[in-house]
N, C-alpha and C. Protein backbone atom coordinates (compact mmCIF):
# COMPACT_ATOMS: atom_id res chain seq x y z
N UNK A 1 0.82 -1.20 0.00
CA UNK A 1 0.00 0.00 0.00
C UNK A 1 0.86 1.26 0.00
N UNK A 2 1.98 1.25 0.90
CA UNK A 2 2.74 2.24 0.74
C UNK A 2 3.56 2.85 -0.32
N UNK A 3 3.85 1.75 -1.09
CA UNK A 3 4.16 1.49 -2.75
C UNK A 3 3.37 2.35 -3.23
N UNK A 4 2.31 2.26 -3.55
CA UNK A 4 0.70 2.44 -4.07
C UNK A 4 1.00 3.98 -4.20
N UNK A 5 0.98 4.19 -2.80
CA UNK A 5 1.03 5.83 -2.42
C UNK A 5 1.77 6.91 -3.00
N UNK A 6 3.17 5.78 -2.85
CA UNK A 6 4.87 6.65 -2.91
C UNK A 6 4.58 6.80 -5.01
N UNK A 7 3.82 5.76 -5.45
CA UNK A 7 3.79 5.71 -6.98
C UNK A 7 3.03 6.86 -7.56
N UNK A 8 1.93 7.25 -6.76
CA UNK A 8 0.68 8.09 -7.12
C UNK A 8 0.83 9.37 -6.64
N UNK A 9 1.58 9.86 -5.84
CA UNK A 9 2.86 10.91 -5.46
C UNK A 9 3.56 11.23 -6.58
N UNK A 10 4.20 10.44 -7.28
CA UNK A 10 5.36 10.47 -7.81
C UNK A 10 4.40 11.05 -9.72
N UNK A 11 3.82 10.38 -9.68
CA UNK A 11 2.93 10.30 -10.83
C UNK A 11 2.50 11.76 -10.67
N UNK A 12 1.32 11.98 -9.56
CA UNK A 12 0.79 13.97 -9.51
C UNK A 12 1.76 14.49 -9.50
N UNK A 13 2.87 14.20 -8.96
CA UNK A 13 4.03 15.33 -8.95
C UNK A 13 4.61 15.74 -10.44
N UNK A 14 4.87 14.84 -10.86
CA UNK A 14 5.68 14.53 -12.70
C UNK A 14 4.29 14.83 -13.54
N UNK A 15 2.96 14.73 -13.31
CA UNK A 15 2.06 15.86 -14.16
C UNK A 15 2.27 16.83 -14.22
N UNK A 16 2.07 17.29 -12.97
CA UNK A 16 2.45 18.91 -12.08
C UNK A 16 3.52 19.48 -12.38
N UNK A 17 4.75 18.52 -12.86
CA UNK A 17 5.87 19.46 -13.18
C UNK A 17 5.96 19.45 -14.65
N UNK A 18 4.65 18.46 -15.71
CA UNK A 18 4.63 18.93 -17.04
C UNK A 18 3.58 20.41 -17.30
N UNK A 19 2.75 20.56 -16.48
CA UNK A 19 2.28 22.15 -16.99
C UNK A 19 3.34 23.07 -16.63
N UNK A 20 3.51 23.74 -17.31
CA UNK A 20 4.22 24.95 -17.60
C UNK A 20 3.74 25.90 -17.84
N UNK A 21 4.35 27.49 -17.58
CA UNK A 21 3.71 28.46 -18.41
C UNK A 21 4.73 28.95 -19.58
N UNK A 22 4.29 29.53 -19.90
CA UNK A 22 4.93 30.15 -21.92
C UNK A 22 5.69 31.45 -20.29
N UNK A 23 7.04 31.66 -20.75
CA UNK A 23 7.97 32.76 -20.34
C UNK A 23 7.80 33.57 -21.51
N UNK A 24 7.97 34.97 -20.96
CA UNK A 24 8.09 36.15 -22.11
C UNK A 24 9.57 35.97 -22.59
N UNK A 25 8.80 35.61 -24.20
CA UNK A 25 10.29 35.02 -25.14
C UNK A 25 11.28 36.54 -25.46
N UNK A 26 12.53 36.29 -25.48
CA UNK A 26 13.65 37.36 -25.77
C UNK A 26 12.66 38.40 -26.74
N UNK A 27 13.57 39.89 -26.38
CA UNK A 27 13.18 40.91 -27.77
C UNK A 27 13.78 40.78 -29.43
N UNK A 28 14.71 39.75 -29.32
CA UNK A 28 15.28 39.27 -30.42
C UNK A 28 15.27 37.71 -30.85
N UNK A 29 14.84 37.18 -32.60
CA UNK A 29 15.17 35.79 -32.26
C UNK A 29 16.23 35.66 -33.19
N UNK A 30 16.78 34.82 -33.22
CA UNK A 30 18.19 34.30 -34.00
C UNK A 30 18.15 33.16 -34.75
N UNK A 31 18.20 33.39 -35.65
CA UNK A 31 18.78 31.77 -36.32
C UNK A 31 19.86 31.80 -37.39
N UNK A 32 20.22 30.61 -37.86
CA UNK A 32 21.11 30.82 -38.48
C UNK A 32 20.36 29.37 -40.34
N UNK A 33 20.38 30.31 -41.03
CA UNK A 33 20.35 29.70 -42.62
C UNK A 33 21.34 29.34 -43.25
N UNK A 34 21.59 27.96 -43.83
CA UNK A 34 23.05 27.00 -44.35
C UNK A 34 22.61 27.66 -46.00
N UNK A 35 23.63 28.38 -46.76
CA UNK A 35 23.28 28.47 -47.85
C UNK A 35 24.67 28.03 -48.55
N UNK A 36 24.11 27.26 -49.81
CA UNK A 36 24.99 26.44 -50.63
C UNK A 36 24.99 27.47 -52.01
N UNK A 37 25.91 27.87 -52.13
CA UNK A 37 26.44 29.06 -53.34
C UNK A 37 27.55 28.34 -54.03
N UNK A 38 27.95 28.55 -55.12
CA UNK A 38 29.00 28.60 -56.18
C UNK A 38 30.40 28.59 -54.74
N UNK A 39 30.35 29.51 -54.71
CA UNK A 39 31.27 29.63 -53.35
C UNK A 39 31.74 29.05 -52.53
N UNK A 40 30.77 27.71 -52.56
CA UNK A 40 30.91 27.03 -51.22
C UNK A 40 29.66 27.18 -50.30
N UNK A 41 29.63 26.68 -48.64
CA UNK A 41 28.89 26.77 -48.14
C UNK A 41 29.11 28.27 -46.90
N UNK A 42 27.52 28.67 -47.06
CA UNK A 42 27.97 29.84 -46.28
C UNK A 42 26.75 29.65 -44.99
N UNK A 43 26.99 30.37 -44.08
CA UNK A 43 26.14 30.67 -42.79
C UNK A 43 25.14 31.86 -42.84
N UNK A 44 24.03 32.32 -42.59
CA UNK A 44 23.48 33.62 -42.97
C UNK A 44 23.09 33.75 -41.44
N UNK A 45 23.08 34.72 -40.86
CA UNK A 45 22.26 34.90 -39.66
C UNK A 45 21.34 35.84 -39.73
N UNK A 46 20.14 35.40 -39.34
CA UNK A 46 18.73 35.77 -39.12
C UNK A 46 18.38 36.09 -37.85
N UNK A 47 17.89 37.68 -37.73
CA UNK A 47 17.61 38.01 -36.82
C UNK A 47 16.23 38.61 -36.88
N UNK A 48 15.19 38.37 -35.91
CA UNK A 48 13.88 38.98 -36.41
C UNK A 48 13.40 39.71 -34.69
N UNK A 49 13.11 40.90 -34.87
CA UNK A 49 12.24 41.23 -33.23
C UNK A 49 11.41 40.77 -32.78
N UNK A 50 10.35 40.37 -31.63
CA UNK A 50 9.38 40.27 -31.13
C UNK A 50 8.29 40.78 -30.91
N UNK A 51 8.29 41.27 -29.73
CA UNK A 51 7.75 42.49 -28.98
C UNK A 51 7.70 43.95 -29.78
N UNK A 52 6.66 44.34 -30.08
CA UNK A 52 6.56 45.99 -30.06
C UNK A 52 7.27 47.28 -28.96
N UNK A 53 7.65 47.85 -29.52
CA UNK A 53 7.81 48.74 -27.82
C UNK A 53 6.78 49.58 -27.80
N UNK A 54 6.96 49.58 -26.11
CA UNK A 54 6.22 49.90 -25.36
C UNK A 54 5.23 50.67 -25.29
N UNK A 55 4.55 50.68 -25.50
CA UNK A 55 3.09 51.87 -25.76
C UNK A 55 2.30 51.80 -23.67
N UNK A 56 2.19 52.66 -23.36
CA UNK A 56 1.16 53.32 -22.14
C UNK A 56 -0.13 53.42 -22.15
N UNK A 57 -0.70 52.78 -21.01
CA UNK A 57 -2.17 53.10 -20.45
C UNK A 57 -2.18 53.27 -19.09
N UNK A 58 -3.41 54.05 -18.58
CA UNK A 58 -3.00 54.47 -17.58
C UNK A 58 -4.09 53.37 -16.53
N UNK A 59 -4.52 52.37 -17.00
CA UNK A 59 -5.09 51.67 -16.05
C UNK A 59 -3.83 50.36 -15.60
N UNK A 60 -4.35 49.94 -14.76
CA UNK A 60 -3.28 48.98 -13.67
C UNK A 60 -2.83 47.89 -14.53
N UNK A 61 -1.90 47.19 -14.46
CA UNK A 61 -1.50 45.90 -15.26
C UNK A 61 -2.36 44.89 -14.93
N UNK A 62 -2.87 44.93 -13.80
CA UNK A 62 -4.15 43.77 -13.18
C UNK A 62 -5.50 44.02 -14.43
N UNK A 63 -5.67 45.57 -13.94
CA UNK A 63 -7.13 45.34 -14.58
C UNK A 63 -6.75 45.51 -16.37
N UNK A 64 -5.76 45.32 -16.81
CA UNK A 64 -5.29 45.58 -18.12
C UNK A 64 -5.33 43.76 -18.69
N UNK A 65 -4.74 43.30 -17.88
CA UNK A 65 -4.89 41.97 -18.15
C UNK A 65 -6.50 41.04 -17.47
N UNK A 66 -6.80 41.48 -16.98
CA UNK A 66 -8.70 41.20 -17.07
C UNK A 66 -9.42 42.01 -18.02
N UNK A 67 -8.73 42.77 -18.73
CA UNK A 67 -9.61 43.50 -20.09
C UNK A 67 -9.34 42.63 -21.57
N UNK A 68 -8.20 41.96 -21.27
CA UNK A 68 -7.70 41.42 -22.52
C UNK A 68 -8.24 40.27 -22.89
N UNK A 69 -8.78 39.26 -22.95
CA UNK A 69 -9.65 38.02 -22.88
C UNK A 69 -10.65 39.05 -23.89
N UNK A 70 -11.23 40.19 -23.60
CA UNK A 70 -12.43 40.32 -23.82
C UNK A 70 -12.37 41.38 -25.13
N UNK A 71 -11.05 41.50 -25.22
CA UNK A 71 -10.64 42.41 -26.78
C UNK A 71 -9.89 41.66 -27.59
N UNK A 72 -9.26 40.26 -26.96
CA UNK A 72 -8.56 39.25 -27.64
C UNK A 72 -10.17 38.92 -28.72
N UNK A 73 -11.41 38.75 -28.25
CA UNK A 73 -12.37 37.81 -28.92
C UNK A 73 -12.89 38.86 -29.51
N UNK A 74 -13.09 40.10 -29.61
CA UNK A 74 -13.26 41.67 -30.19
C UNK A 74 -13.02 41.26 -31.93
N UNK A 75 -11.48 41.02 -31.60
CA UNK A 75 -10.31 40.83 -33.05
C UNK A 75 -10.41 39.73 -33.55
N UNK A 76 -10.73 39.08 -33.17
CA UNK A 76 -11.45 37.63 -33.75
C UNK A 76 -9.85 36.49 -33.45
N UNK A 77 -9.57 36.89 -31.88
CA UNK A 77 -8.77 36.26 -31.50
C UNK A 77 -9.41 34.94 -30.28
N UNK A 78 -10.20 33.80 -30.94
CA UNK A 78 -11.09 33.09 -29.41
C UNK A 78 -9.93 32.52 -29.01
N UNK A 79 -10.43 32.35 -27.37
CA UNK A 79 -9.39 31.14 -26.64
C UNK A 79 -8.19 31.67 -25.69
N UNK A 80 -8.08 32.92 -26.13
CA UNK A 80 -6.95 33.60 -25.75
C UNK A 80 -6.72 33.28 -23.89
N UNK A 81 -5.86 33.19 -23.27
CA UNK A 81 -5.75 33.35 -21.99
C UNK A 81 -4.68 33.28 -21.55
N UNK A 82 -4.46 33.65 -20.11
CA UNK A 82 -3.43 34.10 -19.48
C UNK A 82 -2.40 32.81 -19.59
N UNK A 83 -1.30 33.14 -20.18
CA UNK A 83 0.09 32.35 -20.29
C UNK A 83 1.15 32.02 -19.28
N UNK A 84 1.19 33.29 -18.82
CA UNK A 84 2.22 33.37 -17.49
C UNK A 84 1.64 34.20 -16.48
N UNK A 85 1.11 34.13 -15.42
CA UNK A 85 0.37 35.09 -14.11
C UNK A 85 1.98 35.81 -13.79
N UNK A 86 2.75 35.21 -13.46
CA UNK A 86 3.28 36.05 -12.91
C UNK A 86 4.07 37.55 -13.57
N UNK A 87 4.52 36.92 -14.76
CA UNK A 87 5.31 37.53 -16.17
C UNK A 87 3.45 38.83 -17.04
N UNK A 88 3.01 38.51 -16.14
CA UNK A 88 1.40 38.71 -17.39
C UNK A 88 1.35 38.81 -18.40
N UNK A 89 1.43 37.66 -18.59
CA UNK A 89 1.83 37.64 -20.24
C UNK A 89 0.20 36.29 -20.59
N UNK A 90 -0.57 37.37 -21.98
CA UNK A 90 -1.57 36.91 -22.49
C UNK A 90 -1.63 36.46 -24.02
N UNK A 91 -2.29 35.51 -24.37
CA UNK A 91 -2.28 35.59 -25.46
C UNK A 91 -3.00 34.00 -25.78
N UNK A 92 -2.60 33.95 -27.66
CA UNK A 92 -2.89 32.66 -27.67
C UNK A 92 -1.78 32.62 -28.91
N UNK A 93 -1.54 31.02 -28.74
CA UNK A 93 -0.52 30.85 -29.81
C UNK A 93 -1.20 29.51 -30.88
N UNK A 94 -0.38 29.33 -31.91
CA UNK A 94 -0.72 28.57 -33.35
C UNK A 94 -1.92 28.58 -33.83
N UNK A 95 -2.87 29.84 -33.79
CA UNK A 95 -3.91 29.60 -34.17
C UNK A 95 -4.18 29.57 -35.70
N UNK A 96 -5.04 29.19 -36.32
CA UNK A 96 -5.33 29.31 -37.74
C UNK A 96 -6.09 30.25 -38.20
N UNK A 97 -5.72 31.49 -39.40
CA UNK A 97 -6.88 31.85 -39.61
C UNK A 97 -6.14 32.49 -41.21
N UNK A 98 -7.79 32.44 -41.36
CA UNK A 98 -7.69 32.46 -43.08
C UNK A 98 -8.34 33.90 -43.54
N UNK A 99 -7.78 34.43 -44.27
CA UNK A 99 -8.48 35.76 -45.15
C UNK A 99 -9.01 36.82 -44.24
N UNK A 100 -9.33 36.84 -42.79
CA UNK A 100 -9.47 37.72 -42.14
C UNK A 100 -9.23 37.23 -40.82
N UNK A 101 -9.51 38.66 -40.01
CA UNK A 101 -9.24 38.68 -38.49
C UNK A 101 -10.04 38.84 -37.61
N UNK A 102 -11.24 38.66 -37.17
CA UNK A 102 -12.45 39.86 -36.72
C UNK A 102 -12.89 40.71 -37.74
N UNK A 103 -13.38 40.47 -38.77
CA UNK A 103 -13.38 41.53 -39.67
C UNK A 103 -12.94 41.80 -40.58
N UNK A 104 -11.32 42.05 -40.33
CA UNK A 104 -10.29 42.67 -40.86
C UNK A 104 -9.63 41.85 -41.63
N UNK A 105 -9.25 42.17 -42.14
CA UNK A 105 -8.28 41.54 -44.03
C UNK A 105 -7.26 41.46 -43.21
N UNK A 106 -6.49 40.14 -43.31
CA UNK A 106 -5.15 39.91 -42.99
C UNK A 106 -4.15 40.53 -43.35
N UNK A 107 -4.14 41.13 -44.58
CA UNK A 107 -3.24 41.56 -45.35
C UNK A 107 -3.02 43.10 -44.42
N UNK A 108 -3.91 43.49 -43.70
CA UNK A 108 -4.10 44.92 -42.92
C UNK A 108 -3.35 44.27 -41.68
N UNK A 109 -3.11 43.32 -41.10
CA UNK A 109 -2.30 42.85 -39.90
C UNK A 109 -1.04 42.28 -40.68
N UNK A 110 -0.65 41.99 -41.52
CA UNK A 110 0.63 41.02 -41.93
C UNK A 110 0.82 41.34 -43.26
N UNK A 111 2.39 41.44 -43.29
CA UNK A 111 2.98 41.17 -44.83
C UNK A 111 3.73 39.96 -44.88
N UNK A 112 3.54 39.46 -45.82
CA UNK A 112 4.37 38.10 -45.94
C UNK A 112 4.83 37.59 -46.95
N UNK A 113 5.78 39.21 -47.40
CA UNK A 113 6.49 39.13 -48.84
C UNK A 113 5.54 39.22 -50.11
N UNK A 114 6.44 39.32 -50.93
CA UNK A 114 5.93 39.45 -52.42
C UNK A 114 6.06 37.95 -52.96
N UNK A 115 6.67 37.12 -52.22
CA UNK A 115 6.49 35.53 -52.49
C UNK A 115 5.16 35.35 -52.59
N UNK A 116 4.59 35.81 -51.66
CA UNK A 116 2.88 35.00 -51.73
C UNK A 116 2.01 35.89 -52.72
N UNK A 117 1.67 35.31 -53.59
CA UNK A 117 1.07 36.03 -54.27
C UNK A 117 -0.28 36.52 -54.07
N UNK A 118 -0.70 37.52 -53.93
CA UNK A 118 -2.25 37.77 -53.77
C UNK A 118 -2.21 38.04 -51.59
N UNK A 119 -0.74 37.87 -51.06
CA UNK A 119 -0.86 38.37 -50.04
C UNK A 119 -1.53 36.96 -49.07
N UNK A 120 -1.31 37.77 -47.34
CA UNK A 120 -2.13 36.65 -46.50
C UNK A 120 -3.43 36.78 -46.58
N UNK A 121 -3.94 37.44 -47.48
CA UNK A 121 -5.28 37.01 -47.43
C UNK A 121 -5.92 35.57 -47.89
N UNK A 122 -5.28 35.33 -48.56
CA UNK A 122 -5.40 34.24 -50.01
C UNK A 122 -4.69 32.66 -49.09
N UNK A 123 -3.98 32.61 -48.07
CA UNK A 123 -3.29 31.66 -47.62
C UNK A 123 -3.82 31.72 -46.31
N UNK A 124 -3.56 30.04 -45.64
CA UNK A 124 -3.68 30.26 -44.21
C UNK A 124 -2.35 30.10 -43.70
N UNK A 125 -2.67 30.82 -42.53
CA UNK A 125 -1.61 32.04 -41.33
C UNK A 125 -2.06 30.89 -40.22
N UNK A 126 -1.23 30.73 -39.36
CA UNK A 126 -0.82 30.24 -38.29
C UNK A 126 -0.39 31.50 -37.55
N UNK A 127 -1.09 32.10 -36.47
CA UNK A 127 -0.89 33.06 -35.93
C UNK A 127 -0.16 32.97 -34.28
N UNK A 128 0.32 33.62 -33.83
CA UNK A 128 0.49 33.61 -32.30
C UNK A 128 0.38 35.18 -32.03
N UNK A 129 -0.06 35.41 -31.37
CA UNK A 129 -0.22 36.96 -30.86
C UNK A 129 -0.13 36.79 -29.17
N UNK A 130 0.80 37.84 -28.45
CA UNK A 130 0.95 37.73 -26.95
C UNK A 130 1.00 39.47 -26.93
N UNK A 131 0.72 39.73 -25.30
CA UNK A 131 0.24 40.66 -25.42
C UNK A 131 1.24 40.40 -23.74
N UNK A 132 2.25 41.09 -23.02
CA UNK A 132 2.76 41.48 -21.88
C UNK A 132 2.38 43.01 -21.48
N UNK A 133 2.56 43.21 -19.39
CA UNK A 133 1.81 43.94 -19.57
C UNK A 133 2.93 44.10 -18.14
N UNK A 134 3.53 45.41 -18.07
CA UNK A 134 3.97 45.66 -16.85
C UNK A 134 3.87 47.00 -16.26
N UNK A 135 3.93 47.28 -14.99
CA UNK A 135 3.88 48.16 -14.38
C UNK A 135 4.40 49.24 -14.48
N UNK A 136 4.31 50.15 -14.32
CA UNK A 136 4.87 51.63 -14.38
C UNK A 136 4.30 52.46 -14.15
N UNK A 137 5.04 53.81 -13.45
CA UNK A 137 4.79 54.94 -12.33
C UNK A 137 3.19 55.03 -12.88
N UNK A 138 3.01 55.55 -13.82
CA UNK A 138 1.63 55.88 -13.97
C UNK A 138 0.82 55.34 -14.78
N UNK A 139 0.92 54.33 -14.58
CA UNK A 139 0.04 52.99 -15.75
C UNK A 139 0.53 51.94 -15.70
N UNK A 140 0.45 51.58 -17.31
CA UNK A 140 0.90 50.15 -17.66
C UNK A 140 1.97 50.37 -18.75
N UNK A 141 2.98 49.13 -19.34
CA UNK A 141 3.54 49.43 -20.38
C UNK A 141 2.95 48.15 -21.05
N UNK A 142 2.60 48.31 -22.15
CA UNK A 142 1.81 47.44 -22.83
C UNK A 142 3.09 47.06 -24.36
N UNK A 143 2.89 45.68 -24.19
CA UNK A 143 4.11 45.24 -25.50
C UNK A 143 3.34 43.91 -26.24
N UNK A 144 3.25 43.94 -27.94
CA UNK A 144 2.68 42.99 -28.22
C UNK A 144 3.56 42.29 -28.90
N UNK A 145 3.25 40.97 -29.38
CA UNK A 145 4.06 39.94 -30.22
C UNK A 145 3.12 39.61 -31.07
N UNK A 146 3.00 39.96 -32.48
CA UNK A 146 2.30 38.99 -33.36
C UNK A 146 2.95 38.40 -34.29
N UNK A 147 3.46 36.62 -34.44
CA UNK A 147 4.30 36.52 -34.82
C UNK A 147 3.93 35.27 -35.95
N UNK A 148 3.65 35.36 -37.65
CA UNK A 148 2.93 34.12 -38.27
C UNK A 148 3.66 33.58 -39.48
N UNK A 149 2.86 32.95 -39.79
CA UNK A 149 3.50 31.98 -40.71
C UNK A 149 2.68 31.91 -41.62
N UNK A 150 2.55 31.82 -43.22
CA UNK A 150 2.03 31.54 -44.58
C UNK A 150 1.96 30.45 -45.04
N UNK A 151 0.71 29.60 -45.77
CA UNK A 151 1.37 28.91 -46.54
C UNK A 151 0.01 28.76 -47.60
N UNK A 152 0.40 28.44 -48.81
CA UNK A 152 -0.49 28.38 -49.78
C UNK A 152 -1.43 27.64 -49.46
N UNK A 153 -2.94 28.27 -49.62
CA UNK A 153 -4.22 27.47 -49.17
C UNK A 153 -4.48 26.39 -50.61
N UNK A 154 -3.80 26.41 -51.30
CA UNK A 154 -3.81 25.62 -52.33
C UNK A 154 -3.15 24.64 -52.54
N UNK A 155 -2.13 24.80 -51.36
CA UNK A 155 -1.34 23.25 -51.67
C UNK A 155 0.23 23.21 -52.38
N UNK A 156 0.11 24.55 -53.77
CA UNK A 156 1.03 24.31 -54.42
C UNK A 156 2.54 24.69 -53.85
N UNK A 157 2.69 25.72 -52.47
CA UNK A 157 3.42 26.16 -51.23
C UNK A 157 3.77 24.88 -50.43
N UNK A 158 4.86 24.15 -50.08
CA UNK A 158 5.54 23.20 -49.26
C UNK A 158 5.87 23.94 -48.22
N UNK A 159 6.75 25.10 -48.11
CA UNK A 159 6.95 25.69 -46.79
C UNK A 159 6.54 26.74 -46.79
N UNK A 160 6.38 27.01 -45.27
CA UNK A 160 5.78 28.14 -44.42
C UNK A 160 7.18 29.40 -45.14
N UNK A 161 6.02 30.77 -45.13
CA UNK A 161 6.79 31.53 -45.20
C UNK A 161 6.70 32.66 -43.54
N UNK A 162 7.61 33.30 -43.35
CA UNK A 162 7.95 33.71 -42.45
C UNK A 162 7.09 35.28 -42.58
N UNK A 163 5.89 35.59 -41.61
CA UNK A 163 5.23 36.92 -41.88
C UNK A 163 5.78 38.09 -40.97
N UNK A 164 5.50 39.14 -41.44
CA UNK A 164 5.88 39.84 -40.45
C UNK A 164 4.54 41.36 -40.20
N UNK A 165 4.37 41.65 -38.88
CA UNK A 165 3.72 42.59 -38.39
C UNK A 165 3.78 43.76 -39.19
N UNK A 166 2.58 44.35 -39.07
CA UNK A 166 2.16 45.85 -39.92
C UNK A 166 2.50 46.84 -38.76
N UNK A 167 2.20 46.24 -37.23
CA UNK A 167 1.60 47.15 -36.48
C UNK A 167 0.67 47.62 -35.69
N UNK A 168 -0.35 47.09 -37.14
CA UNK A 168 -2.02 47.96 -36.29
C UNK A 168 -2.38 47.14 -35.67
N UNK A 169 -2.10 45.86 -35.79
CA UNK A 169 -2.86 44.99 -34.45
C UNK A 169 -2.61 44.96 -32.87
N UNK A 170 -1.09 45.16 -33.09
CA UNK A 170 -0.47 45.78 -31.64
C UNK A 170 -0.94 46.93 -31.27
N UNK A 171 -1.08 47.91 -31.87
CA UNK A 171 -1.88 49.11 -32.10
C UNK A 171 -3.31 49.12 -31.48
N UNK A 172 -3.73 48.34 -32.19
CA UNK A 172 -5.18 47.92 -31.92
C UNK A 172 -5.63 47.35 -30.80
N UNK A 173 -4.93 47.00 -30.01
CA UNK A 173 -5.30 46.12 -28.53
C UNK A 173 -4.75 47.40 -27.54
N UNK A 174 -3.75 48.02 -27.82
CA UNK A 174 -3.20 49.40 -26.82
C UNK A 174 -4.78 50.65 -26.98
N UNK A 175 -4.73 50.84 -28.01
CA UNK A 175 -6.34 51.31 -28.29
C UNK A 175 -7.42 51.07 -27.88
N UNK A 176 -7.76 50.03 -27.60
CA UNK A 176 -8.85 49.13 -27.01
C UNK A 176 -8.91 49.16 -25.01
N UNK A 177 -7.55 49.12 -25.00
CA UNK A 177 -7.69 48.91 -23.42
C UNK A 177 -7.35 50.60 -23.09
N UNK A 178 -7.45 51.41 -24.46
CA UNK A 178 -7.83 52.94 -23.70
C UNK A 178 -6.19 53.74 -23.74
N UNK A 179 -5.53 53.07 -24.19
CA UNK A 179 -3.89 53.77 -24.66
C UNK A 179 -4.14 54.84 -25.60
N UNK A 180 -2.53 54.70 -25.98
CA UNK A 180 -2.37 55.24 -27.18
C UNK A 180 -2.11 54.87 -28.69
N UNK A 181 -3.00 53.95 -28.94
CA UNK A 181 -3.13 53.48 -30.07
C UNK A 181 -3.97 54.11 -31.11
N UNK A 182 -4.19 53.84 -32.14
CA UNK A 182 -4.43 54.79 -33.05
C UNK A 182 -5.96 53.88 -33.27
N UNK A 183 -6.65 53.42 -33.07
CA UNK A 183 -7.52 52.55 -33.25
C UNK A 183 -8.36 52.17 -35.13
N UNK A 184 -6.97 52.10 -35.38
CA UNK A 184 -7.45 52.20 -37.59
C UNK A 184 -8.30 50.83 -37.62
N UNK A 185 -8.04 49.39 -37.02
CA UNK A 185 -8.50 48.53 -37.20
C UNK A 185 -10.16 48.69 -37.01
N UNK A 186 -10.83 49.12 -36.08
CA UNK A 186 -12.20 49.41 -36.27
C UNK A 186 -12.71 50.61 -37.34
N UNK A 187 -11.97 51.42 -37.49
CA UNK A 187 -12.37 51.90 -38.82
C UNK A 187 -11.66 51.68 -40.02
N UNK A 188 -11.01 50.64 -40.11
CA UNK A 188 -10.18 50.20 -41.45
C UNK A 188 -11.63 49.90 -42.38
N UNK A 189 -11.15 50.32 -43.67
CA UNK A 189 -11.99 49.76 -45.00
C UNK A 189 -11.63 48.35 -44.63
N UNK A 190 -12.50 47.46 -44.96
CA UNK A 190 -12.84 46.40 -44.88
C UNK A 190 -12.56 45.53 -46.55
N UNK A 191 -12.24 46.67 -47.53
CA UNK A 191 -11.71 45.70 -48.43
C UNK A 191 -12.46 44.92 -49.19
């Protein structure tokens, strides 16, 4: 019986230490691309940002992150929720979405090169969007991550292409919780 116990211990504990929360990832990511040239072989290093900087609101990081759930589903972001309590860090990651956002034309949140033809509207996006939220003298500092991926809704695309942020969506959530965001996404042409 004591077996029994010491096993079923051991078992809740080793669940308990597989949830995790998502840490607020670096302001920089790195990689490195093997490219095969005439030349020989060369190394390329790839560096891409994260995080937006910092945009201000003047309500608390508490009640900033109990507002966000409810402007995450606004943008046609469902599911979204708190990642890290302590870090406050919100969001949701790998989601799918095709030709729009809440509304909004993808192509108005993301560029993803002149490779894709016809833009992210036309392809599905694998999205992650996080939204951190920290304290300061007279508010909050609000920082977003929207970070996706392309690939031909047709099939004839094998790999993901690498997207990158416009802006207004980071924009658009600092706006929403009453910042200084420019709020274009609710009055964007719709396209």
């Amino acid at each position: 019986m004591r077996y029994l116990t010491f096993a079923a211990l051991a078992c809740l504990s080793g669940c308990t230490a597989m949830r995790s929360t998502v840490s607020v990832p670096p302001d920089e990511i790195r990689s490195v691309v093997r490219l095969h040239t005439a030349r020989g072989v060369r190394d390329l290093e790839l560096t891409r940002n994260t995080f937006d900087r910092p945009r201000f609101v003047r309500m608390g990081s508490d009640a900033g992150l109990a507002a966000l759930p409810g402007i995450y589903e606004q943008l046609g972001i469902p599911s979204a929720q708190v990642l890290n309590a302590d870090e406050q860090l919100f969001g949701r990651r790998y989601m799918r979405a095709r030709h729009e956002l809440g509304g909004v034309r993808l192509s108005r949140y993301l560029n993803c090169g002149s490779t894709f033809v016809g833009g992210p509207d036309n392809y599905e996006i694998v999205l992650t969007v996080m939204t951190v939220m920290k304290p300061t003298g007279g508010g909050t500092a609000v920082r977003t991550w929207v970070d996706a991926t392309g690939r031909d809704g047709a099939g004839s695309g094998t790999q993901p292409i690498q997207c990158s942020s416009t802006g207004l969506l980071e924009r658009e959530i600092v706006h929403r919780l009453g910042g200084s965001g420019t709020g274009l996404a609710s009055t964007a042409s719709r396209d």
